[in-house]
C-alpha atoms as a PDB file:
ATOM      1  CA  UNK A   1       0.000   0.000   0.000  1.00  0.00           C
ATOM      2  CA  UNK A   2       1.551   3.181  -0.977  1.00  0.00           C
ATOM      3  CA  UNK A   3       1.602   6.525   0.885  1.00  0.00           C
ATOM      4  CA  UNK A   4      -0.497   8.443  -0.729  1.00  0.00           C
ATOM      5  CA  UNK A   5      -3.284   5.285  -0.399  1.00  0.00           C
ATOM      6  CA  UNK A   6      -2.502   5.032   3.516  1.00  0.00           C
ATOM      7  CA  UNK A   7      -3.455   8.945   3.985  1.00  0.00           C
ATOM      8  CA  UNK A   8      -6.936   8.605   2.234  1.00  0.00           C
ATOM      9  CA  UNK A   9      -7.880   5.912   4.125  1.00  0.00           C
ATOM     10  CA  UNK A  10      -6.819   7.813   7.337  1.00  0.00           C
ATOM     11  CA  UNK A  11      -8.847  10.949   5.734  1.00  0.00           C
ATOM     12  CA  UNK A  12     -11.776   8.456   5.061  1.00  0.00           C
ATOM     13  CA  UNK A  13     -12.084   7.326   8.781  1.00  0.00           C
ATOM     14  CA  UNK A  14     -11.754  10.740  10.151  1.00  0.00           C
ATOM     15  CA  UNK A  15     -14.628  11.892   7.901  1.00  0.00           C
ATOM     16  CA  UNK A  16     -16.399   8.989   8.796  1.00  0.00           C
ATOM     17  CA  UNK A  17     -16.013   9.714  12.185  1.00  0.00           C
ATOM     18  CA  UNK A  18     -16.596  13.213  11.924  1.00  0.00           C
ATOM     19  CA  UNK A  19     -19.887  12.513  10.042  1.00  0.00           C
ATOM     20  CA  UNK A  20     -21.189   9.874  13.005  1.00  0.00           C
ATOM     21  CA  UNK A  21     -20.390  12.576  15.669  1.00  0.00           C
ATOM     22  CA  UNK A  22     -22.700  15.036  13.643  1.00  0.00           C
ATOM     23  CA  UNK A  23     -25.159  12.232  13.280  1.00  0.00           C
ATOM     24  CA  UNK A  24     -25.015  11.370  17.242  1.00  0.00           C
ATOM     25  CA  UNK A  25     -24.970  14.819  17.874  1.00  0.00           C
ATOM     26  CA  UNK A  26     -28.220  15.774  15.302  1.00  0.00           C
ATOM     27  CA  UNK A  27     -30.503  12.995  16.543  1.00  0.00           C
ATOM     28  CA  UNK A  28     -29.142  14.406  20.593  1.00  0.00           C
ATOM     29  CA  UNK A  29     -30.528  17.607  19.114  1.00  0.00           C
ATOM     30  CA  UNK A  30     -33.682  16.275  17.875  1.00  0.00           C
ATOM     31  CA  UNK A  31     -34.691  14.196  20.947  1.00  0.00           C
ATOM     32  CA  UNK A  32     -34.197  17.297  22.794  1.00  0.00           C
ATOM     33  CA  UNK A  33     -36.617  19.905  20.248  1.00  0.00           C
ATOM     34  CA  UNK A  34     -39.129  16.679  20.693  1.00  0.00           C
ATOM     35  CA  UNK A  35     -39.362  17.290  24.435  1.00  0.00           C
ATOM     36  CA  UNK A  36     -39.510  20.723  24.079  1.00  0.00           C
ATOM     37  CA  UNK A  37     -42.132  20.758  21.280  1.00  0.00           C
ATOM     38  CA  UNK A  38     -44.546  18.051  24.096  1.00  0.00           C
ATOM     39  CA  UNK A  39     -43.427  20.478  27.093  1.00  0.00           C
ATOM     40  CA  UNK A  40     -44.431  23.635  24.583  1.00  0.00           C
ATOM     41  CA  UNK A  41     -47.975  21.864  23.464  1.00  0.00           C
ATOM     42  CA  UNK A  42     -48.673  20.724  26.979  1.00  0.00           C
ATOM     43  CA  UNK A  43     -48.515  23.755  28.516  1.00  0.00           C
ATOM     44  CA  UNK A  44     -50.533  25.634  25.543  1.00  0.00           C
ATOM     45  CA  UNK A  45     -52.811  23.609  25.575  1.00  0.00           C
ATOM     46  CA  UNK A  46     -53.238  23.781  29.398  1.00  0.00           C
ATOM     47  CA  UNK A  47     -53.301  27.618  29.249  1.00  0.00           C
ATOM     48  CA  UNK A  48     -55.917  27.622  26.123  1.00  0.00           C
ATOM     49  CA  UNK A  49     -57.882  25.035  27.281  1.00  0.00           C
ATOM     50  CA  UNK A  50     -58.120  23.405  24.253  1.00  0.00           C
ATOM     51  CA  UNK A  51     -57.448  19.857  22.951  1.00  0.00           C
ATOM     52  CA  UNK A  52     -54.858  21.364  19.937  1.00  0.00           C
ATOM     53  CA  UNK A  53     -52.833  17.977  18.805  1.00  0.00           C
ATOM     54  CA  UNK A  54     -56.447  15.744  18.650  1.00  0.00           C
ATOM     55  CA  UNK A  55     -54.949  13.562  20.684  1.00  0.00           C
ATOM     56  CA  UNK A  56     -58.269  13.501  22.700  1.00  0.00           C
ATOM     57  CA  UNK A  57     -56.916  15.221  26.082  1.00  0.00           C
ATOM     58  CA  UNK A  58     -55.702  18.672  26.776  1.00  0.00           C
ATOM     59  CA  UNK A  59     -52.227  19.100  28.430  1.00  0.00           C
END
């Protein structure tokens, strides 16, 4: 395996790497919005009263 070979496959597996940190990271980051988003609706709903998601119960 020649040099040049050797340093693409290290530049491979750090992009690889790099790209399942910002996938680990994105779906941290989505989980989080999700309970924010329930925590947001719950409490709208509780303020207005109002069943706004049709799940059948307010809050």
């Amino acid at each position: 395996m020649g040099l040049n070979t050797a340093r693409r496959i290290t530049k491979t597996r750090k992009k690889a790497n790099s790209l399942e940190d910002r996938i680990e990271q994105l779906e941290q980051d989505l989980a989080n919005t999700k309970i924010l988003l329930r925590k947001t609706l719950v409490a709208l709903e509780t303020h207005l009263t109002k069943d706004i998601d049709g799940d059948g119960k307010m809050g």
